[in-house]
PDB file of N, CA and C in Angstrom:
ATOM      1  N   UNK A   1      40.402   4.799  22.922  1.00  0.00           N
ATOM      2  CA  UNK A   1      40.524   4.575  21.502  1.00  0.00           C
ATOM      3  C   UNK A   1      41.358   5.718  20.911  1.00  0.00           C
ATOM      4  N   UNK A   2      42.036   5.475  20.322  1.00  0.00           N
ATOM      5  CA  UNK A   2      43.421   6.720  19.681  1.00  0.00           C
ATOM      6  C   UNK A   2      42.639   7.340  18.105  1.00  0.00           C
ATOM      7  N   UNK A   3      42.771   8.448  17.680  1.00  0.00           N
ATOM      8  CA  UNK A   3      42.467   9.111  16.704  1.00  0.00           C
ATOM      9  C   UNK A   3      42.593   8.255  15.908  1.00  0.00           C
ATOM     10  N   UNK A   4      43.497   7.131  15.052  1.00  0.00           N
ATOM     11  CA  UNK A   4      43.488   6.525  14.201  1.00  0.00           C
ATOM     12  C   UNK A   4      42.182   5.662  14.295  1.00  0.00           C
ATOM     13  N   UNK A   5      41.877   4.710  15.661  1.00  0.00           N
ATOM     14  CA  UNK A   5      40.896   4.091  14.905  1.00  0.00           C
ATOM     15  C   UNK A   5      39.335   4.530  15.239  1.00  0.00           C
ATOM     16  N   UNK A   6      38.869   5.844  15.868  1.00  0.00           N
ATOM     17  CA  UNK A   6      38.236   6.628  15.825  1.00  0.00           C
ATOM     18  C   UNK A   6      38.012   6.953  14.162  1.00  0.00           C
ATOM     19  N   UNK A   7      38.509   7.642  13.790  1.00  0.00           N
ATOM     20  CA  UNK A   7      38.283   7.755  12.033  1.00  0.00           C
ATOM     21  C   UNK A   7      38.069   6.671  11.185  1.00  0.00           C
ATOM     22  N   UNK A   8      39.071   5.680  11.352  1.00  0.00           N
ATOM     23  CA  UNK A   8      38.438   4.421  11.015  1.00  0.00           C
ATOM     24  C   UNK A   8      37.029   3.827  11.398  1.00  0.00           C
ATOM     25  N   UNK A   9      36.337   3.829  12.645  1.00  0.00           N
ATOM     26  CA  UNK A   9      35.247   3.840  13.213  1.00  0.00           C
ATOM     27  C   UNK A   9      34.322   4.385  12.278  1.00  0.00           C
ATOM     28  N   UNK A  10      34.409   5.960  12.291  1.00  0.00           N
ATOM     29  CA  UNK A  10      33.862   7.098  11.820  1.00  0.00           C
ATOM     30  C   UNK A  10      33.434   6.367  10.306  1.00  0.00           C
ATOM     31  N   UNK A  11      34.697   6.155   9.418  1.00  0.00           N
ATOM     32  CA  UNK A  11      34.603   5.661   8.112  1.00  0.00           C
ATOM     33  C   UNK A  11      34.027   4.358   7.660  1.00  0.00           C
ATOM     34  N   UNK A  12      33.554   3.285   8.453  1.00  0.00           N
ATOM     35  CA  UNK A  12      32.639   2.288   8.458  1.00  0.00           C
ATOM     36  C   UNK A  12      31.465   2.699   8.815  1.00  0.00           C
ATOM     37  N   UNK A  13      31.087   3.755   9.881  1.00  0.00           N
ATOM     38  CA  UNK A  13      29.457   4.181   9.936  1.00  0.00           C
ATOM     39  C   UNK A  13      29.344   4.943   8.724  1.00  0.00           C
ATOM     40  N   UNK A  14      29.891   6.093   8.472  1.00  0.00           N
ATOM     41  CA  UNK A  14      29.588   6.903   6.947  1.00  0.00           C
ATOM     42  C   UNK A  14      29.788   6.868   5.738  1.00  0.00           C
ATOM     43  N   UNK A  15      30.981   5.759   5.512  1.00  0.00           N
ATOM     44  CA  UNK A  15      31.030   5.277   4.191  1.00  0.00           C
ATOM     45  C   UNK A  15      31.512   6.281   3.443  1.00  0.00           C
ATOM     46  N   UNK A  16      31.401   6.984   2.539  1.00  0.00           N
ATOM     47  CA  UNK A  16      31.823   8.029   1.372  1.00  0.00           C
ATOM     48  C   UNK A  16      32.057   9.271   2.249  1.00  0.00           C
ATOM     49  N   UNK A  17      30.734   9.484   3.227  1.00  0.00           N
ATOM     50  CA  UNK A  17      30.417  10.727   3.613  1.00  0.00           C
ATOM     51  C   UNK A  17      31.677  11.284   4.242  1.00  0.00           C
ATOM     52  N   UNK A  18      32.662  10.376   5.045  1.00  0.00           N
ATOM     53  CA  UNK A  18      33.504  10.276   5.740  1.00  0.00           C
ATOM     54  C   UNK A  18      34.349  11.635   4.416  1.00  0.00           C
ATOM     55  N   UNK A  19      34.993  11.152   3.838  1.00  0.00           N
ATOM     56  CA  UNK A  19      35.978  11.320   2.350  1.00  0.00           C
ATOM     57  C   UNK A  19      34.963  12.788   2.219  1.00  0.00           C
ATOM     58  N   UNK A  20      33.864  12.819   1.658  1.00  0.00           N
ATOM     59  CA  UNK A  20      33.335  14.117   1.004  1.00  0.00           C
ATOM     60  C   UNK A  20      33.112  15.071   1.903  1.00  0.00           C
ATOM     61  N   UNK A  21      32.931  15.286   3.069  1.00  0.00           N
ATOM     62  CA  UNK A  21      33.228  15.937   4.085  1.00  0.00           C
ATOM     63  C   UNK A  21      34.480  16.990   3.963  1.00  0.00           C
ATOM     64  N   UNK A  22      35.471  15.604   4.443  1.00  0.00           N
ATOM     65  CA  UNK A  22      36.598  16.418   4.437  1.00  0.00           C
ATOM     66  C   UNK A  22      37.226  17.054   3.297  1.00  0.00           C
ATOM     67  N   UNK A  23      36.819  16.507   1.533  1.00  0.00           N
ATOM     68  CA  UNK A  23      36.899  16.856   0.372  1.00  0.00           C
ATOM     69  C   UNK A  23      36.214  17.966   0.401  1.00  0.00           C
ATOM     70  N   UNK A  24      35.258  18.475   0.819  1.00  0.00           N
ATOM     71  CA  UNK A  24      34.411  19.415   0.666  1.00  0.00           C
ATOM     72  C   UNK A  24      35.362  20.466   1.441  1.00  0.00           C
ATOM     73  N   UNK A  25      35.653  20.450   2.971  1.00  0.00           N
ATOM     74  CA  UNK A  25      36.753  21.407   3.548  1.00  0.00           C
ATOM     75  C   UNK A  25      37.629  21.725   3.258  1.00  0.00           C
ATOM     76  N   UNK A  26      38.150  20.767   2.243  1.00  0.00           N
ATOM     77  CA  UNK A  26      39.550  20.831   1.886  1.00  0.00           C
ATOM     78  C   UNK A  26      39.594  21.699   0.349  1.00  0.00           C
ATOM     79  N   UNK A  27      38.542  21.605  -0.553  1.00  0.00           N
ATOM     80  CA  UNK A  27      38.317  22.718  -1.378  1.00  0.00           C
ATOM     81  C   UNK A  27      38.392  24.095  -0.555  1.00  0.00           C
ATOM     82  N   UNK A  28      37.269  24.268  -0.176  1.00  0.00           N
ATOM     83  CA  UNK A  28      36.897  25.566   0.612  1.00  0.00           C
ATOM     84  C   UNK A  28      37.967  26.282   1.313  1.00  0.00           C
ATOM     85  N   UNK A  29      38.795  25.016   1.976  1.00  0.00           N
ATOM     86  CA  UNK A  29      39.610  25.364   2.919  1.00  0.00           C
ATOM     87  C   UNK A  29      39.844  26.867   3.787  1.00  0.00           C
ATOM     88  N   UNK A  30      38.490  27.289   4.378  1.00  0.00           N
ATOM     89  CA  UNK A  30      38.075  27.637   5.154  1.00  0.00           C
ATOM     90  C   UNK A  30      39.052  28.357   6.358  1.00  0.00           C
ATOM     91  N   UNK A  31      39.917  27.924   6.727  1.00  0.00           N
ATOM     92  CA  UNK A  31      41.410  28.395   7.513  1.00  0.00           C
ATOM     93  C   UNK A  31      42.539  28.456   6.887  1.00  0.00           C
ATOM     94  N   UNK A  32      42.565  27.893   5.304  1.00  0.00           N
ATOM     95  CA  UNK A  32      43.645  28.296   4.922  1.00  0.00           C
ATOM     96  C   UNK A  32      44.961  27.347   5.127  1.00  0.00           C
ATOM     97  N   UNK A  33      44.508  25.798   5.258  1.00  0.00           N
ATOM     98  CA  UNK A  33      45.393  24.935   5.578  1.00  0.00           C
ATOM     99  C   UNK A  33      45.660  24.037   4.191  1.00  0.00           C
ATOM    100  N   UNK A  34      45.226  24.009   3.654  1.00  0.00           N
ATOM    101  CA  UNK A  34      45.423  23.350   1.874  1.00  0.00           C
ATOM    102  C   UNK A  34      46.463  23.810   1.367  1.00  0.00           C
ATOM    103  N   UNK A  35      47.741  22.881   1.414  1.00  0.00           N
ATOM    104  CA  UNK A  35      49.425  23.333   0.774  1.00  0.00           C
ATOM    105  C   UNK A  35      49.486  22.451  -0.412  1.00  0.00           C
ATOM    106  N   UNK A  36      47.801  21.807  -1.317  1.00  0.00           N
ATOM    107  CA  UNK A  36      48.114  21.173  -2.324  1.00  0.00           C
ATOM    108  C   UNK A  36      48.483  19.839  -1.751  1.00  0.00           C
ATOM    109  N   UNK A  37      48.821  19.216  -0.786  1.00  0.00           N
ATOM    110  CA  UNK A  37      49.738  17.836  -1.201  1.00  0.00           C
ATOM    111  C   UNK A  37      49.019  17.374   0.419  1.00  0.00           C
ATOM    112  N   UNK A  38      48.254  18.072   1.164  1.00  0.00           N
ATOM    113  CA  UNK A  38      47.966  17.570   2.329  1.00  0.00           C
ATOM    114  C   UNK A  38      46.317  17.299   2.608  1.00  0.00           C
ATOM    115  N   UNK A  39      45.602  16.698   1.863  1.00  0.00           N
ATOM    116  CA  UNK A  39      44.574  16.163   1.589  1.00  0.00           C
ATOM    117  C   UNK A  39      43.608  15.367   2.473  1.00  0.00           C
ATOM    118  N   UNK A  40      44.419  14.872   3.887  1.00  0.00           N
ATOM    119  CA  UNK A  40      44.107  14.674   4.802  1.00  0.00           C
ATOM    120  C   UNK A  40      43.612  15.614   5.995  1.00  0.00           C
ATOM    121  N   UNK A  41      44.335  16.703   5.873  1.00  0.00           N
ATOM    122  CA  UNK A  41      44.441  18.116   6.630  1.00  0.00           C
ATOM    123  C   UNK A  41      43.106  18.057   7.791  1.00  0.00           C
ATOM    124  N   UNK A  42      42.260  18.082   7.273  1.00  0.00           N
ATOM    125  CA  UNK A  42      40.812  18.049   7.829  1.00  0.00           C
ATOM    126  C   UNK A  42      40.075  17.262   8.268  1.00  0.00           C
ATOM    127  N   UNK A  43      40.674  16.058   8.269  1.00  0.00           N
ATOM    128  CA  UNK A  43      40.080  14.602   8.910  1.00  0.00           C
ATOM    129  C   UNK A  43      39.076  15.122  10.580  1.00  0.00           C
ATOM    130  N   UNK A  44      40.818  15.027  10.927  1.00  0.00           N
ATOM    131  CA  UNK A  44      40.216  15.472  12.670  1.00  0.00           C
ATOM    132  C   UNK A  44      39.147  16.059  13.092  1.00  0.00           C
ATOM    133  N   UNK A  45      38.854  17.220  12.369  1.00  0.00           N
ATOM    134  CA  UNK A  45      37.604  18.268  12.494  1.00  0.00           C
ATOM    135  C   UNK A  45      36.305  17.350  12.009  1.00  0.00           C
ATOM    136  N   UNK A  46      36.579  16.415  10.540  1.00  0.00           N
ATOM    137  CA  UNK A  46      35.647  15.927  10.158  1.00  0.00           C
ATOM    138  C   UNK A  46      35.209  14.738  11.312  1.00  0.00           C
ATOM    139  N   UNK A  47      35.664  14.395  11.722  1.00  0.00           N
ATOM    140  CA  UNK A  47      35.627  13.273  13.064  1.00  0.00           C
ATOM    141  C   UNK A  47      34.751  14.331  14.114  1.00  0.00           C
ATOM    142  N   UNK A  48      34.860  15.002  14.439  1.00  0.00           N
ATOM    143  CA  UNK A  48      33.888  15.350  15.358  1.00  0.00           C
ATOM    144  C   UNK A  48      32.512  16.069  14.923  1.00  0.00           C
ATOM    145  N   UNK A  49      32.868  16.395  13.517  1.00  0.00           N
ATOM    146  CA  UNK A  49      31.301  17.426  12.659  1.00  0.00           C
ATOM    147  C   UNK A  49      30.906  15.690  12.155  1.00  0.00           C
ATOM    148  N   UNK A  50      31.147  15.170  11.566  1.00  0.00           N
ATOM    149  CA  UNK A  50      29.750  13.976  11.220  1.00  0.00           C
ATOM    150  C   UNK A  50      28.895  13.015  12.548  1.00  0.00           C
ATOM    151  N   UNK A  51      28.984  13.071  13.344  1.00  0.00           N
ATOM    152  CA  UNK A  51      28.195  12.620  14.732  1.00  0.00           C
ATOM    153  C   UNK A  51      26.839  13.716  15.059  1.00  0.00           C
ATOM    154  N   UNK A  52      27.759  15.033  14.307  1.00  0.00           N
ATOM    155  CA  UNK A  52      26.835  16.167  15.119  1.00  0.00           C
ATOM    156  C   UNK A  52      25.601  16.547  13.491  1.00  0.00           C
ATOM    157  N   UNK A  53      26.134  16.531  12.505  1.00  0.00           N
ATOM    158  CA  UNK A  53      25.276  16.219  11.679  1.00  0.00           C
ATOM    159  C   UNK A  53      23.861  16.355  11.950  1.00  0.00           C
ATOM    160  N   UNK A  54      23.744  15.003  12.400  1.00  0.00           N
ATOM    161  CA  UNK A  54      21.835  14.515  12.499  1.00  0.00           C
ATOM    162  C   UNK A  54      21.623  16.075  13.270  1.00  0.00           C
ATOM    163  N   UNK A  55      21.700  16.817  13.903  1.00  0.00           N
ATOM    164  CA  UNK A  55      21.335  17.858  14.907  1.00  0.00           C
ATOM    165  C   UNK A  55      20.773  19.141  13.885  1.00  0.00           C
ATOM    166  N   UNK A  56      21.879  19.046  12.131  1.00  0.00           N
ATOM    167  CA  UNK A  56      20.855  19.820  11.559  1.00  0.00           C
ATOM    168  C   UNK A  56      20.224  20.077  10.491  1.00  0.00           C
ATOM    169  N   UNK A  57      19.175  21.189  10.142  1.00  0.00           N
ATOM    170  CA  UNK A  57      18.435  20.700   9.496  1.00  0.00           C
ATOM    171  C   UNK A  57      18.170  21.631   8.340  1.00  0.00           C
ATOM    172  N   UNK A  58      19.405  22.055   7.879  1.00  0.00           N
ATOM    173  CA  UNK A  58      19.183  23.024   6.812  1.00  0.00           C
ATOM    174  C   UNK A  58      20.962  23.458   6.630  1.00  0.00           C
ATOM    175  N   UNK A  59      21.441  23.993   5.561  1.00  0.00           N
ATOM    176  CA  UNK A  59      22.515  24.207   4.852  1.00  0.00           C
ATOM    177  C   UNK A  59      22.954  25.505   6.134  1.00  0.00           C
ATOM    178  N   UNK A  60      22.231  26.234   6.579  1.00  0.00           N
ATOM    179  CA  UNK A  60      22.627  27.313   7.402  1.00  0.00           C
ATOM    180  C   UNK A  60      22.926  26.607   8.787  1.00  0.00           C
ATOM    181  N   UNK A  61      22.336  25.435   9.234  1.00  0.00           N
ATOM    182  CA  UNK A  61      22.560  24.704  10.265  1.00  0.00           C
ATOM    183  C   UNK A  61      24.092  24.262  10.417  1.00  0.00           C
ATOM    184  N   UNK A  62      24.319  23.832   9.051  1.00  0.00           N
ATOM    185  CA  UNK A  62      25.439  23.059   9.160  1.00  0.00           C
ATOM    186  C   UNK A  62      26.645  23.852   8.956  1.00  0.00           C
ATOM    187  N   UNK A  63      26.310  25.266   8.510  1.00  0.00           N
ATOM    188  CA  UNK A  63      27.359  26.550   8.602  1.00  0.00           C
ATOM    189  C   UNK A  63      27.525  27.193   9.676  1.00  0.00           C
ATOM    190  N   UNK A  64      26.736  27.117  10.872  1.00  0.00           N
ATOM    191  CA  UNK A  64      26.979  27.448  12.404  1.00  0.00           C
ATOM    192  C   UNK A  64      27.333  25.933  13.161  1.00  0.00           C
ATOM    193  N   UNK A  65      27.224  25.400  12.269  1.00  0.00           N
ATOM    194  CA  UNK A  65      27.860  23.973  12.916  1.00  0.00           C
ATOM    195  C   UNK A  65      29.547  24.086  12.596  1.00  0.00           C
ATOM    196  N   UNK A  66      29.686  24.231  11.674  1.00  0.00           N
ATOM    197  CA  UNK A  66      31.470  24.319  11.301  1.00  0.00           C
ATOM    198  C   UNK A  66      31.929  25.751  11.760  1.00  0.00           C
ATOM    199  N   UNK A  67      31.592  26.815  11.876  1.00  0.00           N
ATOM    200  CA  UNK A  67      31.863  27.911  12.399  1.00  0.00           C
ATOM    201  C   UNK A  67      32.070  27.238  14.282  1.00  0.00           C
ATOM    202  N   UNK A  68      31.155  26.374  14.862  1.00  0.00           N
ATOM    203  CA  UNK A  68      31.545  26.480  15.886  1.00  0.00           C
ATOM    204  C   UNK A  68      32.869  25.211  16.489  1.00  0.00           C
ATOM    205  N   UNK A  69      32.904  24.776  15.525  1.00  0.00           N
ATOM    206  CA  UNK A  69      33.892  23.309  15.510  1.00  0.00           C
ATOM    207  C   UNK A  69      34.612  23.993  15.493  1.00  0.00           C
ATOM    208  N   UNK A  70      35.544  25.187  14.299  1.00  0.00           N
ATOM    209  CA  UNK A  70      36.526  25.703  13.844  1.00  0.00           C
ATOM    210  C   UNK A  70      37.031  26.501  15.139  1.00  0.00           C
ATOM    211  N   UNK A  71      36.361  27.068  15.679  1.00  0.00           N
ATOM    212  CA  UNK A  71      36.288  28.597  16.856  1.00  0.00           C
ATOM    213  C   UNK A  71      37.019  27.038  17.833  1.00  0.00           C
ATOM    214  N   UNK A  72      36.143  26.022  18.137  1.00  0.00           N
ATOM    215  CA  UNK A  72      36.625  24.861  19.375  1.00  0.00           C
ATOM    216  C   UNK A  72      37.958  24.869  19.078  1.00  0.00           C
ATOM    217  N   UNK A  73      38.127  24.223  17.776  1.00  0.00           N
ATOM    218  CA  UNK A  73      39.420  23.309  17.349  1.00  0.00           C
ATOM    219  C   UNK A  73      40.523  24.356  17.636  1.00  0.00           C
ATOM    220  N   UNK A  74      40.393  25.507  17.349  1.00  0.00           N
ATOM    221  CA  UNK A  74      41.441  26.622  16.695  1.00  0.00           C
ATOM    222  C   UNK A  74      41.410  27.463  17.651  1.00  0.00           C
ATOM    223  N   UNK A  75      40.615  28.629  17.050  1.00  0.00           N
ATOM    224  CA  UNK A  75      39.783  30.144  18.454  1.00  0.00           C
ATOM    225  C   UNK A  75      39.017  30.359  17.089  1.00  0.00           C
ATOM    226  N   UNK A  76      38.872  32.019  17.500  1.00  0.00           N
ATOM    227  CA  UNK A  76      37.827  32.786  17.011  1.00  0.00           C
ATOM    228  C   UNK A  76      38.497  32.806  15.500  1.00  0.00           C
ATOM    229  N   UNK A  77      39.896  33.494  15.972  1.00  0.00           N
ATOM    230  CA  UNK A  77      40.756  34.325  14.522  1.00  0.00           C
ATOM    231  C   UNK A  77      41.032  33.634  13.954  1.00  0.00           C
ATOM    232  N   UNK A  78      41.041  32.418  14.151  1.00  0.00           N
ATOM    233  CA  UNK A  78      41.770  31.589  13.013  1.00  0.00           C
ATOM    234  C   UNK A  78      40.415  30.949  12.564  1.00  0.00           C
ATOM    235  N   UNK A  79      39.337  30.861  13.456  1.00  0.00           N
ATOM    236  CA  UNK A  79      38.056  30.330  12.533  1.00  0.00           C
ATOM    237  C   UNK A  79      37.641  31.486  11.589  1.00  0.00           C
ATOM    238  N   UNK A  80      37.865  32.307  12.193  1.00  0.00           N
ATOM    239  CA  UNK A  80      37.166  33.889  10.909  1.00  0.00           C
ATOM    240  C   UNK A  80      35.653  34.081  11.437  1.00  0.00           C
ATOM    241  N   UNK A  81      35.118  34.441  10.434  1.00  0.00           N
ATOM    242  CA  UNK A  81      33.588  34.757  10.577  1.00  0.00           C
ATOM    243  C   UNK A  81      32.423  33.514  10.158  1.00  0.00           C
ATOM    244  N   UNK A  82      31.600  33.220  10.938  1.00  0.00           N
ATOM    245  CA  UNK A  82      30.457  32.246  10.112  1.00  0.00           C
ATOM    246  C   UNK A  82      30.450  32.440   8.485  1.00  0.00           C
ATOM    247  N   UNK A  83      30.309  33.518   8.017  1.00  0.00           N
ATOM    248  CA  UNK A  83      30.003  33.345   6.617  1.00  0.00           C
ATOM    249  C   UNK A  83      31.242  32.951   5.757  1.00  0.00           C
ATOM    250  N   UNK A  84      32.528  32.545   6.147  1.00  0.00           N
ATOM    251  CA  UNK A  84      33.470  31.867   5.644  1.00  0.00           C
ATOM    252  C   UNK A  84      32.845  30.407   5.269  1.00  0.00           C
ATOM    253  N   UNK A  85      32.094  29.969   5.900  1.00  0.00           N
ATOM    254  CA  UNK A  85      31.921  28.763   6.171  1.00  0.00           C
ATOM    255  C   UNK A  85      30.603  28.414   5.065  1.00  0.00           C
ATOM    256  N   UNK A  86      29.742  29.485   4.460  1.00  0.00           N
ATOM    257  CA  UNK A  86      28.906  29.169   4.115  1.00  0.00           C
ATOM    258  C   UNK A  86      29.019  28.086   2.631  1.00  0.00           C
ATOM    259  N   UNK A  87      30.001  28.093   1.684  1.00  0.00           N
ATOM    260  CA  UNK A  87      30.479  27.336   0.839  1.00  0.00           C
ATOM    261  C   UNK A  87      30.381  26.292   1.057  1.00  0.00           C
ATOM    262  N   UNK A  88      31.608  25.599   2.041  1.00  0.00           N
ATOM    263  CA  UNK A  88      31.335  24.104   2.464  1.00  0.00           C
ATOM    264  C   UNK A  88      30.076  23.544   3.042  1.00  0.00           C
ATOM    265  N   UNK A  89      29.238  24.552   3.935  1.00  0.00           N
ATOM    266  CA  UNK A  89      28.154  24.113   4.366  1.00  0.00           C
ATOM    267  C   UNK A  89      27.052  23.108   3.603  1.00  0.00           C
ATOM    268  N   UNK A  90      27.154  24.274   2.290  1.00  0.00           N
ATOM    269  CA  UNK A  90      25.892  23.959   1.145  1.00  0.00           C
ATOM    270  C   UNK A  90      26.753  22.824   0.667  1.00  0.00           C
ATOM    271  N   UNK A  91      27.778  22.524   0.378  1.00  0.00           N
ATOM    272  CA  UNK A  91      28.289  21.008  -0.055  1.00  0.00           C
ATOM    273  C   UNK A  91      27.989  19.832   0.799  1.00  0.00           C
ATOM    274  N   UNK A  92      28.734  20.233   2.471  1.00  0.00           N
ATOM    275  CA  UNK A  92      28.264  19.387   3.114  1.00  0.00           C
ATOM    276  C   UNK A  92      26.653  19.250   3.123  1.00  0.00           C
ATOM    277  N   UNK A  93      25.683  19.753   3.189  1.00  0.00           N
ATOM    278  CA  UNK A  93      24.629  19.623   3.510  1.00  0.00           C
ATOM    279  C   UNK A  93      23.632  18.576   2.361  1.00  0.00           C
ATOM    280  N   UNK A  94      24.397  19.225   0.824  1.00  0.00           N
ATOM    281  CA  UNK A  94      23.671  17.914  -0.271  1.00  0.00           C
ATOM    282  C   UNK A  94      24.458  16.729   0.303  1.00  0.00           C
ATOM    283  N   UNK A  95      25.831  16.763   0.485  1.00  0.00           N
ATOM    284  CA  UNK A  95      25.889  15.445   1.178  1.00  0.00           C
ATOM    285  C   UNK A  95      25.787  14.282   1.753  1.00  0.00           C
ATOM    286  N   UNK A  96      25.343  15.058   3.253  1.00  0.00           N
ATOM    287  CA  UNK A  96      24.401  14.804   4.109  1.00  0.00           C
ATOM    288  C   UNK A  96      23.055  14.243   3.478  1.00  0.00           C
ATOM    289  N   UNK A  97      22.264  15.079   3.086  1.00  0.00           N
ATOM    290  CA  UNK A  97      21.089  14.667   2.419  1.00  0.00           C
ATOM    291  C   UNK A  97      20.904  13.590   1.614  1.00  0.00           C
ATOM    292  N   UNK A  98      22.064  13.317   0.725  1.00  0.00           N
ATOM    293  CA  UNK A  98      22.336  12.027   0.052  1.00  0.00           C
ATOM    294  C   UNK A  98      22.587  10.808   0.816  1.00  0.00           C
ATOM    295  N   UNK A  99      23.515  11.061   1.876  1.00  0.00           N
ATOM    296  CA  UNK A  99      23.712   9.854   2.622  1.00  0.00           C
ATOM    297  C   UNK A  99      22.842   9.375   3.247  1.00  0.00           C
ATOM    298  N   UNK A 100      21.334  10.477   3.958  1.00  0.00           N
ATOM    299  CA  UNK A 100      20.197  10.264   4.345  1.00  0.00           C
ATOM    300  C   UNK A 100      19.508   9.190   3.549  1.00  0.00           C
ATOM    301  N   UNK A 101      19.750   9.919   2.029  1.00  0.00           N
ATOM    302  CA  UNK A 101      18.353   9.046   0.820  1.00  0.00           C
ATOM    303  C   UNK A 101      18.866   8.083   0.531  1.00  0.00           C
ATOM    304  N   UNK A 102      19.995   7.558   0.649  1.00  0.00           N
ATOM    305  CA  UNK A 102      21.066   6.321   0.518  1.00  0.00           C
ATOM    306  C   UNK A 102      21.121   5.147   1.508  1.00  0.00           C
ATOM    307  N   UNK A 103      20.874   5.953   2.960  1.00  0.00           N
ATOM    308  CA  UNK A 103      20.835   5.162   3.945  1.00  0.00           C
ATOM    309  C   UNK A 103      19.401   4.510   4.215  1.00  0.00           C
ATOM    310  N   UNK A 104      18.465   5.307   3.842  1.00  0.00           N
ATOM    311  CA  UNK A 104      16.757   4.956   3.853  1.00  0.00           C
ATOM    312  C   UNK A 104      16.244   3.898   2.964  1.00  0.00           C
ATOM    313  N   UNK A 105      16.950   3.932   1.733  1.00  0.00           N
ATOM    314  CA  UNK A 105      16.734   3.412   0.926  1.00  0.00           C
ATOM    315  C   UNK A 105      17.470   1.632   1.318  1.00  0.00           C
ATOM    316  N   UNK A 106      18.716   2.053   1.847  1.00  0.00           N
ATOM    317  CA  UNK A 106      19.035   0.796   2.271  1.00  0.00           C
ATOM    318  C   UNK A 106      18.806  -0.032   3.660  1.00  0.00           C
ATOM    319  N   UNK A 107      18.290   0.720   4.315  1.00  0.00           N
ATOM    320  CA  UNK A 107      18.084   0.196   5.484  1.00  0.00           C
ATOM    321  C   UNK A 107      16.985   1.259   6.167  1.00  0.00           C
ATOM    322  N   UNK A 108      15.648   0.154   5.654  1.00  0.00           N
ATOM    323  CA  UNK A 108      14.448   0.629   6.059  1.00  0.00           C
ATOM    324  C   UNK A 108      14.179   1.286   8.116  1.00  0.00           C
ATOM    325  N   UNK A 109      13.864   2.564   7.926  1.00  0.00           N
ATOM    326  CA  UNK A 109      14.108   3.066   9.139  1.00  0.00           C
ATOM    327  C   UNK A 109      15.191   3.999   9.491  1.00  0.00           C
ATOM    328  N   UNK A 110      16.511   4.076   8.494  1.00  0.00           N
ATOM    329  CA  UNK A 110      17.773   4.611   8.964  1.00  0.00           C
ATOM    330  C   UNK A 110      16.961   6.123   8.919  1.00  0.00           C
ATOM    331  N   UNK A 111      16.844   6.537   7.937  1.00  0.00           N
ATOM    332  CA  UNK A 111      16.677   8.032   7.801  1.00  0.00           C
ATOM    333  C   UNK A 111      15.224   8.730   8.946  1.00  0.00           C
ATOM    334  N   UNK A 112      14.578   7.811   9.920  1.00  0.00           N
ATOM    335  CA  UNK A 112      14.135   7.810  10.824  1.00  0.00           C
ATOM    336  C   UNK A 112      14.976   8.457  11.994  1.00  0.00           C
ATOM    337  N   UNK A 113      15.793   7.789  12.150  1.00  0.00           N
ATOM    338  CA  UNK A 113      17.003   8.225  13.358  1.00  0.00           C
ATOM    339  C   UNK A 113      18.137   8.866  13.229  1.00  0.00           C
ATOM    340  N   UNK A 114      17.970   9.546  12.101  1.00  0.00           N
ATOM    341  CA  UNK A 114      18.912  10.601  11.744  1.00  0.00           C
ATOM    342  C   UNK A 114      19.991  10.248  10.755  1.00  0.00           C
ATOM    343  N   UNK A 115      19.041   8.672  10.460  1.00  0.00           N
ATOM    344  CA  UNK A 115      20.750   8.477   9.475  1.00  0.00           C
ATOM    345  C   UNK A 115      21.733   7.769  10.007  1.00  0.00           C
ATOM    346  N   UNK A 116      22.170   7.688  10.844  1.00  0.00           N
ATOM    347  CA  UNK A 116      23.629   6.981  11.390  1.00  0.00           C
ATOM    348  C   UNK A 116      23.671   7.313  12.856  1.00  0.00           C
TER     349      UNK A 116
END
């Protein structure tokens, strides 16, 4: 399956979450890749951090979660330090949490299995 319809994939299981994710990175912009006009920038990364999601379970979870995506995707220096990351975390994480109370609400059981 090729990156295009992987994200597409991605964006029928998460719905919004897909978009606020990477909206959320793309504020923060965290490495420093936001030239204003490239809004997509962060997809890719977001494609492999929403699967891993369900794994955690608090705003600090999900800031050693993108600290270690960034270090994969990139290295160390260009990820920086964990506490770069702590901004987007706390965005992603109400997020997350919403898509939980969204998904429960609509489909009795989802927020049982992590949501998605």
């Amino acid at each position: 399956m090729d990156t295009h319809e992987r994200r597409k994939q991605l964006r029928l299981l998460y719905g919004d979450l897909f978009d606020g994710v990477a909206a959320a990175l793309y504020a923060a912009d965290p490495i420093g890749i936001n030239f204003g006009d490239n809004a997509d920038e962060y997809h890719p990364e977001v494609s492999t951090l929403l699967p891993k999601l369900r794994e955690c379970h608090s705003a600090a979870d999900v800031q050693a979660l993108l600290h270690r995506e960034f270090v994969a995707w990139f290295d160390e220096h260009t990820a920086g330090p964990e506490g770069r990351y702590r901004q987007p975390a706390q965005a992603i994480w109400e997020l997350w949490q919403r898509h939980l109370g969204h998904r429960s609400l609509a489909e009795p059981g989802a927020a049982a299995d992590g949501g998605a």
